[in-house]
PDB file of N, CA and C in Angstrom:
ATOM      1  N   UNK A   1     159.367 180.517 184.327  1.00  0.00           N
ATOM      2  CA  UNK A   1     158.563 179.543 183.621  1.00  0.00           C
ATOM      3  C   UNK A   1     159.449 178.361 183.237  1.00  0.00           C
ATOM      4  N   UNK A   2     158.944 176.937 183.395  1.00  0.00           N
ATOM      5  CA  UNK A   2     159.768 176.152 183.269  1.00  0.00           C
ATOM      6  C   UNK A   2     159.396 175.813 181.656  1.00  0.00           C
ATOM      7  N   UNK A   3     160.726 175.159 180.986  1.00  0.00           N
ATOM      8  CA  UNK A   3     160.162 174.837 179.158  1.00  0.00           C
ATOM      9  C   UNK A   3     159.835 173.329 179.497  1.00  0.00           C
ATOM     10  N   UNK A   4     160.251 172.389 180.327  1.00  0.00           N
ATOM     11  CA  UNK A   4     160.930 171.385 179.966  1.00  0.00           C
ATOM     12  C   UNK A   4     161.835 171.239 179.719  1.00  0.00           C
ATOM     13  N   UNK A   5     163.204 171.936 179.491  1.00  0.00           N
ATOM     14  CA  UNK A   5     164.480 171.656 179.063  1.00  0.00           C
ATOM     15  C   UNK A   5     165.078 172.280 179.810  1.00  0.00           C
ATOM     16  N   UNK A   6     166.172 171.618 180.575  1.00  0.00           N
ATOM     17  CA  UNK A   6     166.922 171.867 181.126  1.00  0.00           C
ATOM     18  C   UNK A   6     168.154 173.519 180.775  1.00  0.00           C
ATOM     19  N   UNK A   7     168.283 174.547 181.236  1.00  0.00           N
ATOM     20  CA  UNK A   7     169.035 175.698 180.788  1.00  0.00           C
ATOM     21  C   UNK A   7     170.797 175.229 181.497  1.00  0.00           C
ATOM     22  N   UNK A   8     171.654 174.857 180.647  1.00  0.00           N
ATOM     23  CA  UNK A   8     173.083 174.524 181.229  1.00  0.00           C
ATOM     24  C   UNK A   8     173.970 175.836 181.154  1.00  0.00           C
ATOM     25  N   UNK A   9     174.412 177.097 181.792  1.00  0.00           N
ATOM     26  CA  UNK A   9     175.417 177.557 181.606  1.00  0.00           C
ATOM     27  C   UNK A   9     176.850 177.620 181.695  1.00  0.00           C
ATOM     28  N   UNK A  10     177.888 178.110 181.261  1.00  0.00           N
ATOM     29  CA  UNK A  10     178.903 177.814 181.123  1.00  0.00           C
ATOM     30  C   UNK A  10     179.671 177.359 182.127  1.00  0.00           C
ATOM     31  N   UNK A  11     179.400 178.112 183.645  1.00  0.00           N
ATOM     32  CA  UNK A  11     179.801 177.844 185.068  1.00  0.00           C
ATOM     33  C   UNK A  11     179.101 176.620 185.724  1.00  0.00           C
ATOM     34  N   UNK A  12     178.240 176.000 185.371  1.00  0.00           N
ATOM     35  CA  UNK A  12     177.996 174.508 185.100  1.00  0.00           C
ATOM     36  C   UNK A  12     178.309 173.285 184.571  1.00  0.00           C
ATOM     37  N   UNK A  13     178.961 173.347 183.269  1.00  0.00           N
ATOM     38  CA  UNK A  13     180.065 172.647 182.827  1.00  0.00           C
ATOM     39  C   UNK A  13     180.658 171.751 183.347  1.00  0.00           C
ATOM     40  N   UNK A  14     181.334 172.312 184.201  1.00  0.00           N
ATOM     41  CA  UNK A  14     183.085 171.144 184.483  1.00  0.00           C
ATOM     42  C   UNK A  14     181.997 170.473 185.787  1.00  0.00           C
ATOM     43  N   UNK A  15     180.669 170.827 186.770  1.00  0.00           N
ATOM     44  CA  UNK A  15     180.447 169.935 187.085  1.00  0.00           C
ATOM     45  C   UNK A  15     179.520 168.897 186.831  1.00  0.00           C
ATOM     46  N   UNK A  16     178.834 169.534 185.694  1.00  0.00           N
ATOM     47  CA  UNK A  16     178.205 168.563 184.439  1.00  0.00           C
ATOM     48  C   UNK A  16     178.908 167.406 183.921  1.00  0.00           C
ATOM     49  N   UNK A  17     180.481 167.919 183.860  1.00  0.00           N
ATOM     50  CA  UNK A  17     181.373 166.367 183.588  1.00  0.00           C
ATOM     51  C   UNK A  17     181.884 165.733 184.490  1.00  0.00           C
ATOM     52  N   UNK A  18     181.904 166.269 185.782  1.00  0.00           N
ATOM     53  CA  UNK A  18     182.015 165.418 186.598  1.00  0.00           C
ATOM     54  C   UNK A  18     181.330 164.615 187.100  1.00  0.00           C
ATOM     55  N   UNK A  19     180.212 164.858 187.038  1.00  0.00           N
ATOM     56  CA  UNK A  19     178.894 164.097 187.124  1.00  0.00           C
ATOM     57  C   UNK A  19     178.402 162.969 186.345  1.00  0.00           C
ATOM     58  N   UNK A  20     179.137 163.316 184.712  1.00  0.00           N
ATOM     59  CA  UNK A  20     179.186 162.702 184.032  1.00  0.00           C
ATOM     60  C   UNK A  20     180.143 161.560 183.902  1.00  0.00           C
ATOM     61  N   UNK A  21     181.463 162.061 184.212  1.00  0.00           N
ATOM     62  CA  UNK A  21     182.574 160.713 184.469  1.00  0.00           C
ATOM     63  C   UNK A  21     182.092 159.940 185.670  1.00  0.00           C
ATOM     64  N   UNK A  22     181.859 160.118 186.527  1.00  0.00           N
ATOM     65  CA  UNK A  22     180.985 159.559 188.071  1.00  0.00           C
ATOM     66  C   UNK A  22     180.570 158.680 187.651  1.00  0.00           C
ATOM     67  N   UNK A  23     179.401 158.797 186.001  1.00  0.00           N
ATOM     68  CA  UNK A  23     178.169 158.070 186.597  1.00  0.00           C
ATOM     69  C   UNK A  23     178.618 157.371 185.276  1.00  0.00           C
ATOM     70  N   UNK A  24     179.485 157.489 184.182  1.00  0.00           N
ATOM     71  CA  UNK A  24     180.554 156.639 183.540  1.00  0.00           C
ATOM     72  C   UNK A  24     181.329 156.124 184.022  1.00  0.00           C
ATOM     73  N   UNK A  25     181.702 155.997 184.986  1.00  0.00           N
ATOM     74  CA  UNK A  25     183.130 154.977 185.739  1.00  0.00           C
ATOM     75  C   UNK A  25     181.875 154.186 186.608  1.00  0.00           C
ATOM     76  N   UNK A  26     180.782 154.244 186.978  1.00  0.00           N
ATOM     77  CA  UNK A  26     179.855 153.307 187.823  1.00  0.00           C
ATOM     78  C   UNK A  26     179.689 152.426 186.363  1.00  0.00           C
ATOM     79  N   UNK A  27     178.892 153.051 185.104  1.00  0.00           N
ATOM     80  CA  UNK A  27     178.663 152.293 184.336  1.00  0.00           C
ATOM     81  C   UNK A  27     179.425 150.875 183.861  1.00  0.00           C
ATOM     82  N   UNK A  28     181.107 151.616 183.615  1.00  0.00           N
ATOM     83  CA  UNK A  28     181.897 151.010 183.729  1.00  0.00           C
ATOM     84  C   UNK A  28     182.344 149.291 184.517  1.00  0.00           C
ATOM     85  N   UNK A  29     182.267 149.995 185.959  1.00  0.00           N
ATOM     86  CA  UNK A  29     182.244 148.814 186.885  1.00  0.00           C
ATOM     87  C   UNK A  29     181.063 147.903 187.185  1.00  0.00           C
ATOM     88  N   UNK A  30     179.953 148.321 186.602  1.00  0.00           N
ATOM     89  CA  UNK A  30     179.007 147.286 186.588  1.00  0.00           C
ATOM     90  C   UNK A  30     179.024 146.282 185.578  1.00  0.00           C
ATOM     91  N   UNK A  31     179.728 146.651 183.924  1.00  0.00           N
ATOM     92  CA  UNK A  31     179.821 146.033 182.973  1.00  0.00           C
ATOM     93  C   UNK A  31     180.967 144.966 183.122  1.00  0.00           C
ATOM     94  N   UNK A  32     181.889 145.349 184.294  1.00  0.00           N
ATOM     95  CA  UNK A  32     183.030 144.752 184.189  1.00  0.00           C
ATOM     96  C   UNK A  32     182.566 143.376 185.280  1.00  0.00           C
ATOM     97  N   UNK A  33     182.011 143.464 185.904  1.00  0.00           N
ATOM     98  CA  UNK A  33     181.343 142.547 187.089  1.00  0.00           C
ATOM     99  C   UNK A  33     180.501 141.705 185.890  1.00  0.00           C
ATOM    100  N   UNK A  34     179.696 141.703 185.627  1.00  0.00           N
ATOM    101  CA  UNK A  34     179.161 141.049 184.872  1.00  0.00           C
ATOM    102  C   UNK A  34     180.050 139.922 183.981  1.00  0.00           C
ATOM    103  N   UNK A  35     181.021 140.046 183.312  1.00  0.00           N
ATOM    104  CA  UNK A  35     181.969 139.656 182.830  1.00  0.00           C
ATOM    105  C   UNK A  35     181.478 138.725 181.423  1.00  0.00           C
ATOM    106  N   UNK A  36     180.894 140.099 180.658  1.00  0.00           N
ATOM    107  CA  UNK A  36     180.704 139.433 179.367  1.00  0.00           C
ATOM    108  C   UNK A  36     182.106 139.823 178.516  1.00  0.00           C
ATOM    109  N   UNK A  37     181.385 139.298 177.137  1.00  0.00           N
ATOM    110  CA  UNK A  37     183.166 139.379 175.944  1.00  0.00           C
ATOM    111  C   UNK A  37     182.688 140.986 176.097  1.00  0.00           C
ATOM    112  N   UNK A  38     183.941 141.221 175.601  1.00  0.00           N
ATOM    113  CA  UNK A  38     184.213 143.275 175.165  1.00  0.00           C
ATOM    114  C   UNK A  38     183.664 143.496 174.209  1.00  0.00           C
ATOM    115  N   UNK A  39     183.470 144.400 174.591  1.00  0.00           N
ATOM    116  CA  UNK A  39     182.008 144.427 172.998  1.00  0.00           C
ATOM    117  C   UNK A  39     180.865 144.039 172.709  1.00  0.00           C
ATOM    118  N   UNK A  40     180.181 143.199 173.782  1.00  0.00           N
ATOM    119  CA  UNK A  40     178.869 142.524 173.725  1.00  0.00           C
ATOM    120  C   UNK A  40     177.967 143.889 174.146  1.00  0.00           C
ATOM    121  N   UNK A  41     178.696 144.498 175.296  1.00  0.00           N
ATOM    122  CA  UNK A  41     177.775 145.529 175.776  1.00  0.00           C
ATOM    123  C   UNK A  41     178.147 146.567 175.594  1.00  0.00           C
ATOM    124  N   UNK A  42     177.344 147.902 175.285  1.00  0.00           N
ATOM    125  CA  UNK A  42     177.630 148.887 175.332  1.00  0.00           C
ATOM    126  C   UNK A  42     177.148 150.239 176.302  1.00  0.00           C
ATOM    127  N   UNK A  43     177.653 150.809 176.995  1.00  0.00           N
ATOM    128  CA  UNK A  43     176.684 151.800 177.898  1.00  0.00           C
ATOM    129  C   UNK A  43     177.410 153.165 178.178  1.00  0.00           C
ATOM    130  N   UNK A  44     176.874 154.195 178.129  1.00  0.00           N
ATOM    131  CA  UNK A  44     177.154 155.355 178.351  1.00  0.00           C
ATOM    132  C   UNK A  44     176.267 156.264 179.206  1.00  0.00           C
ATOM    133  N   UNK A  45     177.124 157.341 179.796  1.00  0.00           N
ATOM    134  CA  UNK A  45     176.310 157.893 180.893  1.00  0.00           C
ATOM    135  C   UNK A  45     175.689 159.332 179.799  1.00  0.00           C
ATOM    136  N   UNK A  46     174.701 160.202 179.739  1.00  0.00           N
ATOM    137  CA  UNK A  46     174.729 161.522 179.244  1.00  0.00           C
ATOM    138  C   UNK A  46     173.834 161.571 180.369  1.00  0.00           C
ATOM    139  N   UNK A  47     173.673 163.094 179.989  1.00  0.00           N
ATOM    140  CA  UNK A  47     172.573 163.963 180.578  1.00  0.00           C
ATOM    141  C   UNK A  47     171.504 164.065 179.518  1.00  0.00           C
ATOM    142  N   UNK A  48     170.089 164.657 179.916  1.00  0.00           N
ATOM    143  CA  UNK A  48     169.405 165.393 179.447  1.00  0.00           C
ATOM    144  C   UNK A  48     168.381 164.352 179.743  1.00  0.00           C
ATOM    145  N   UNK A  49     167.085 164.803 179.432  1.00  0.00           N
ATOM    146  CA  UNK A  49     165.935 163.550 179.340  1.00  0.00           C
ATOM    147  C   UNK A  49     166.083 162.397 179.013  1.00  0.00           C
ATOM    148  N   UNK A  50     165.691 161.493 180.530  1.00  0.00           N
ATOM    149  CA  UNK A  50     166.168 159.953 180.410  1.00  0.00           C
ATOM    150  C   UNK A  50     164.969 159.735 178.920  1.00  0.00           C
ATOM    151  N   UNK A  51     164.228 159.795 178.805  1.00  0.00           N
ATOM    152  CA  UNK A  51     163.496 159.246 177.972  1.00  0.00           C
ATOM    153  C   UNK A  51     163.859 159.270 176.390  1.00  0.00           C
ATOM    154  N   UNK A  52     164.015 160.785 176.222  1.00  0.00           N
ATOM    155  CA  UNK A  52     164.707 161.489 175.046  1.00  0.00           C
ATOM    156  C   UNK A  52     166.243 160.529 174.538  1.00  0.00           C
ATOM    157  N   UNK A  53     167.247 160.487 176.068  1.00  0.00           N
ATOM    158  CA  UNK A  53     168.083 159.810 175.285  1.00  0.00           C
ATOM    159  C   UNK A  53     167.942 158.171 175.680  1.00  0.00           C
ATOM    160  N   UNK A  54     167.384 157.778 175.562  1.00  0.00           N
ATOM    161  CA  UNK A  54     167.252 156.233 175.659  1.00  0.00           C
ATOM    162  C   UNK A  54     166.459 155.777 174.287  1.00  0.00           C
ATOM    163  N   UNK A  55     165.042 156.567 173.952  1.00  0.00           N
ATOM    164  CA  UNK A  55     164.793 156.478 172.353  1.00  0.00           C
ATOM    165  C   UNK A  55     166.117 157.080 171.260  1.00  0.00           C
ATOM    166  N   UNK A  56     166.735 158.152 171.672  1.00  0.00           N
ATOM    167  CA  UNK A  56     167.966 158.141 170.425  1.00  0.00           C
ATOM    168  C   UNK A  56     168.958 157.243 170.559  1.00  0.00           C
ATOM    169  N   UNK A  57     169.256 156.418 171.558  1.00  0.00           N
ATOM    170  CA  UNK A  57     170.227 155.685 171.665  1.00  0.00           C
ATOM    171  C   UNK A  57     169.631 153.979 170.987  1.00  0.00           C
ATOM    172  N   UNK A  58     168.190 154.034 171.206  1.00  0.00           N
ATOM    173  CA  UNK A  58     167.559 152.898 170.343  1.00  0.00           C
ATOM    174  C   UNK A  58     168.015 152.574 169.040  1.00  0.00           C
ATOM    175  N   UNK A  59     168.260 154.205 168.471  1.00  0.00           N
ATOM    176  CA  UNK A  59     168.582 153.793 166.615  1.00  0.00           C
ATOM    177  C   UNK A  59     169.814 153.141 166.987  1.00  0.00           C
ATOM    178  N   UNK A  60     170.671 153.133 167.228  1.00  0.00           N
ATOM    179  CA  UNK A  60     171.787 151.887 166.991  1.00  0.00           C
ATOM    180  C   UNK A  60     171.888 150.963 167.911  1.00  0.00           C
ATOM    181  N   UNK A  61     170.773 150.669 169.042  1.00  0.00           N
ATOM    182  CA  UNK A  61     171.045 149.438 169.419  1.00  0.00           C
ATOM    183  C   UNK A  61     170.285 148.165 168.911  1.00  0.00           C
ATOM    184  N   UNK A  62     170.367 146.755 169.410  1.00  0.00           N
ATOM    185  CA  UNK A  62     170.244 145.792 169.553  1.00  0.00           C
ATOM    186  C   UNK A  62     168.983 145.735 170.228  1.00  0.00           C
ATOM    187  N   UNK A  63     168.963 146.029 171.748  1.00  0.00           N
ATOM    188  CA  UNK A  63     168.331 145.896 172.660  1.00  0.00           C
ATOM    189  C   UNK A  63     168.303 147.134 173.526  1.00  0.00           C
ATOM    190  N   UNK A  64     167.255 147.126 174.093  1.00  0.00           N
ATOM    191  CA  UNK A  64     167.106 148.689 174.551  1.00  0.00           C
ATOM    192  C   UNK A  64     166.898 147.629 176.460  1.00  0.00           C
ATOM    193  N   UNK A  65     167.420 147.894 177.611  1.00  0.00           N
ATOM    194  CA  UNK A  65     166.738 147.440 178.546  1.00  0.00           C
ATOM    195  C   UNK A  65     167.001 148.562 179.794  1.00  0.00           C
ATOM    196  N   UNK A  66     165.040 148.585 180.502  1.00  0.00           N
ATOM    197  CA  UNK A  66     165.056 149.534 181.312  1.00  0.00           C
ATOM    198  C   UNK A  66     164.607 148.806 182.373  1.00  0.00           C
ATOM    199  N   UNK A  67     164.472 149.734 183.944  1.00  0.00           N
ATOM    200  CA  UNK A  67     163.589 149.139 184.604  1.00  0.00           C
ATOM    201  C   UNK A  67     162.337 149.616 184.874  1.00  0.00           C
ATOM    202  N   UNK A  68     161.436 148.284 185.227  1.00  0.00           N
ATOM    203  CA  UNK A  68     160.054 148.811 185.437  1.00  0.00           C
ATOM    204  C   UNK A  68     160.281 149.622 186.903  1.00  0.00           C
ATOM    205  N   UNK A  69     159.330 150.340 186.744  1.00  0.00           N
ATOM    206  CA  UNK A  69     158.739 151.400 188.105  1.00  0.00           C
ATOM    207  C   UNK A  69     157.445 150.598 188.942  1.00  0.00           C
ATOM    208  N   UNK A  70     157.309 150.926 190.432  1.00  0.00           N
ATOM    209  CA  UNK A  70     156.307 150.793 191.071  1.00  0.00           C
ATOM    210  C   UNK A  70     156.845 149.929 192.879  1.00  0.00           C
ATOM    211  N   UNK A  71     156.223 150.408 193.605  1.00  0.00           N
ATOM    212  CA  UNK A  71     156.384 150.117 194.985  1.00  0.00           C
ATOM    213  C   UNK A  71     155.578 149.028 195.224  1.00  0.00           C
ATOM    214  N   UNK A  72     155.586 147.989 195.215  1.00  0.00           N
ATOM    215  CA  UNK A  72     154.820 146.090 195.362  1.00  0.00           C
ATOM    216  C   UNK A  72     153.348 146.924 195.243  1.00  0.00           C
ATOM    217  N   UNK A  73     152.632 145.686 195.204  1.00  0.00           N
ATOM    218  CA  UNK A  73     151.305 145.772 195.273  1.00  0.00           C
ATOM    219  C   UNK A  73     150.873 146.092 193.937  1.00  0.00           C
ATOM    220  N   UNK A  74     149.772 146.516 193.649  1.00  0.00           N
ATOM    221  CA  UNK A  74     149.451 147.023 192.652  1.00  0.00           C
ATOM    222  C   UNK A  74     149.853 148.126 191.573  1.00  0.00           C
ATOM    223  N   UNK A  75     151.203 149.123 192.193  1.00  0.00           N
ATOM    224  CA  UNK A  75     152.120 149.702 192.536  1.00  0.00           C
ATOM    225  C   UNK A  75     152.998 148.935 191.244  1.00  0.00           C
ATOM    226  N   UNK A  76     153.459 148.161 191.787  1.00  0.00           N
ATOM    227  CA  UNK A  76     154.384 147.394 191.055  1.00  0.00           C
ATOM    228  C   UNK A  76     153.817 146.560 189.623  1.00  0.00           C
ATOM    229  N   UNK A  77     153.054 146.707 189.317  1.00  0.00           N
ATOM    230  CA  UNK A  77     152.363 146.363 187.807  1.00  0.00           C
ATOM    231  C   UNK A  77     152.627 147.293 187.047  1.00  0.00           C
ATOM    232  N   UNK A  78     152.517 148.686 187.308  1.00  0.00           N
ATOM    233  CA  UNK A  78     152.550 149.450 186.241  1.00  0.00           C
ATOM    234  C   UNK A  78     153.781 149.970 186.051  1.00  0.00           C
ATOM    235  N   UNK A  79     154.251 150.531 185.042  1.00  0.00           N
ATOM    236  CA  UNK A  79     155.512 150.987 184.374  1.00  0.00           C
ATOM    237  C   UNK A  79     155.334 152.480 184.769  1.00  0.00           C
ATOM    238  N   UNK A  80     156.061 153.244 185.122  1.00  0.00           N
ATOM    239  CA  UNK A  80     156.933 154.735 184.726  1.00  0.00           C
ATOM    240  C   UNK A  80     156.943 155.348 184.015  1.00  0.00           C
ATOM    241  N   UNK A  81     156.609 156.955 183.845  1.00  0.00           N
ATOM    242  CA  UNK A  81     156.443 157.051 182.349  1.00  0.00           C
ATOM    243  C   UNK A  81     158.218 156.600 181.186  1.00  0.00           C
ATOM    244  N   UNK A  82     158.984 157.307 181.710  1.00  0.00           N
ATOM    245  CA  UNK A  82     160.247 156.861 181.151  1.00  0.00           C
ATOM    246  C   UNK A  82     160.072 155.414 180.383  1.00  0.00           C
ATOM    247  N   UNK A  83     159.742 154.671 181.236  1.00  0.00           N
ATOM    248  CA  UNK A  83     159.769 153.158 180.551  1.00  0.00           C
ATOM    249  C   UNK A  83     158.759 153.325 179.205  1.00  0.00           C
ATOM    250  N   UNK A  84     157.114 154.163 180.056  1.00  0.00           N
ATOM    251  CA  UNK A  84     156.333 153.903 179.073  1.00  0.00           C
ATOM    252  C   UNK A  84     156.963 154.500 177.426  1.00  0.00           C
ATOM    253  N   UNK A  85     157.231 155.812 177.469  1.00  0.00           N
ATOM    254  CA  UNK A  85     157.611 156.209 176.493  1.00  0.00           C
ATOM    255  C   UNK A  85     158.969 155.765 175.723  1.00  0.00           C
ATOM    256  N   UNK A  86     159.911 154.969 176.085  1.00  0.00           N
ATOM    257  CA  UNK A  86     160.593 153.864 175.938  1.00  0.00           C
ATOM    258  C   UNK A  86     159.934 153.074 174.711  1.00  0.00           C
ATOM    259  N   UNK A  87     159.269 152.244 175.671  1.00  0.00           N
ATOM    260  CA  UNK A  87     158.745 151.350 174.924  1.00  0.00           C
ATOM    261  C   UNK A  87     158.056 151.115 173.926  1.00  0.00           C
ATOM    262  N   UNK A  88     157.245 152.410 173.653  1.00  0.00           N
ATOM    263  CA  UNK A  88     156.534 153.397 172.367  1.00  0.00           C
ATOM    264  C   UNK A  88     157.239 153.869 171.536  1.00  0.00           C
ATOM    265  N   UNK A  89     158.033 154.331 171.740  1.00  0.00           N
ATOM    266  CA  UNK A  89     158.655 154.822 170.596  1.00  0.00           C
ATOM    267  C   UNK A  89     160.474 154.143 170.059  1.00  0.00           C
ATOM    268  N   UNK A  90     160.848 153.117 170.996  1.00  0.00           N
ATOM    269  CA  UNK A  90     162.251 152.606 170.963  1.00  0.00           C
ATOM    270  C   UNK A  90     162.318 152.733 169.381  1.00  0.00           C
ATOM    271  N   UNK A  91     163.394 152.672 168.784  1.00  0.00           N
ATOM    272  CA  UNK A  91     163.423 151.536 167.478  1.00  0.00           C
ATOM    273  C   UNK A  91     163.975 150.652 167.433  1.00  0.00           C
ATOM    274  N   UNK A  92     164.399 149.281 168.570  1.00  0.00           N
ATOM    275  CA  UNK A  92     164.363 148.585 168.987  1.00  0.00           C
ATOM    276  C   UNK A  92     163.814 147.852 169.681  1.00  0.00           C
ATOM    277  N   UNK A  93     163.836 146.855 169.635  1.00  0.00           N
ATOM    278  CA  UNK A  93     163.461 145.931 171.106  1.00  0.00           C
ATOM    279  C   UNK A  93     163.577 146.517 172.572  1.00  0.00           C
ATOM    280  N   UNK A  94     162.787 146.584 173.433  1.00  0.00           N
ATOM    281  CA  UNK A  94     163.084 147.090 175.040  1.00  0.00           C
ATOM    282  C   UNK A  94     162.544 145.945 176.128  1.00  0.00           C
ATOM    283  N   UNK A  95     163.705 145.517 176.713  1.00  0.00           N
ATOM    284  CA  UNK A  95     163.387 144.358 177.533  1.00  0.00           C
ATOM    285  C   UNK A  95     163.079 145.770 178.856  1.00  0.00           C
ATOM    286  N   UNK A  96     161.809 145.054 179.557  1.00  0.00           N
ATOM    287  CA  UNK A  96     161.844 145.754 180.751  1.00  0.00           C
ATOM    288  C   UNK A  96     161.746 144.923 181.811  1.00  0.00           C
ATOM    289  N   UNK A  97     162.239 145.108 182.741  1.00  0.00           N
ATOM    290  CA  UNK A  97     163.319 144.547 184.155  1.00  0.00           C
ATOM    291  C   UNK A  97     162.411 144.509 185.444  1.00  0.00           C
ATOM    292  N   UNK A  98     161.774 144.109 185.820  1.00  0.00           N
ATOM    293  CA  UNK A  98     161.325 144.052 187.074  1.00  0.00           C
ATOM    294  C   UNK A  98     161.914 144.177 188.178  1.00  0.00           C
ATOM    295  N   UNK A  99     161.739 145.062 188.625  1.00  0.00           N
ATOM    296  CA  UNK A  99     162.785 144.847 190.555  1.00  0.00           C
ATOM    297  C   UNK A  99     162.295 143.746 191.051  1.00  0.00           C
ATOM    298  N   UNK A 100     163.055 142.672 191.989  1.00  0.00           N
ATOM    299  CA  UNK A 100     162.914 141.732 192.282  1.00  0.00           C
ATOM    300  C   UNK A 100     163.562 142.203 194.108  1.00  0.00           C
ATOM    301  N   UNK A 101     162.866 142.534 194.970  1.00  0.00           N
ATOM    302  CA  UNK A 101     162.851 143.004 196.236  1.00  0.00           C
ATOM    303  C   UNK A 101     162.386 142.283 197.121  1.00  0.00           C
ATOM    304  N   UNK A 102     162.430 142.245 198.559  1.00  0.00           N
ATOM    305  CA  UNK A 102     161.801 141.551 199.162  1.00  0.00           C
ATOM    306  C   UNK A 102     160.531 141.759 199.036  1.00  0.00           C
ATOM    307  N   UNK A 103     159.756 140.690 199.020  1.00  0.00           N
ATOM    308  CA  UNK A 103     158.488 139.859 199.457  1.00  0.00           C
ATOM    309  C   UNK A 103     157.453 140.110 197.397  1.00  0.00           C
ATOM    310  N   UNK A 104     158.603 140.368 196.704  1.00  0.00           N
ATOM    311  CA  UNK A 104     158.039 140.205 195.032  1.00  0.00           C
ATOM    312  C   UNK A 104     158.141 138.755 194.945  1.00  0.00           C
TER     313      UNK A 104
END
């Protein structure tokens, strides 16, 4: 039976953090390309429900920004649930991002 929550055991771990430094050293190099002051931005990789941690990470931000979901067409109007529930419950501001792809 699935709960919704993910079950992590101990022999999972070390590649839980590797997964985790991975997708922290991408974070990393995208912030650094950008080339704002140090400290303007902040980003971290975790696990667990994108949704879950993007509303707890709201209480101390500024700005919350995600991207919208949808494949062009009519498709592309509507949001994801992730975003939706984002945007409901942030306690911040949530800029949401449009993909900008060919023929948008």
């Amino acid at each position: 039976m699935w709960t919704g929550s993910p079950v992590i055991i101990d022999e999972d771990k070390p590649a839980e953090e590797r997964a985790r430094r991975a997708a922290q050293e991408a974070v990393d190099k995208a912030i650094s390309h950008l080339g704002t002051r140090p400290g303007l931005l902040t980003a971290r990789a975790v696990s667990g429900r994108p949704s879950r941690a993007l509303i707890e990470a709201s209480h101390d931000a500024d700005l919350v920004v995600v991207g919208s979901r949808g494949v062009g067409g009519f498709a592309s109007l509507l949001t994801g649930l992730v975003t939706s529930q984002v945007v409901s419950r942030a306690a911040c501001p949530v800029a949401v991002v449009r993909h900008q792809g060919t023929g948008d």
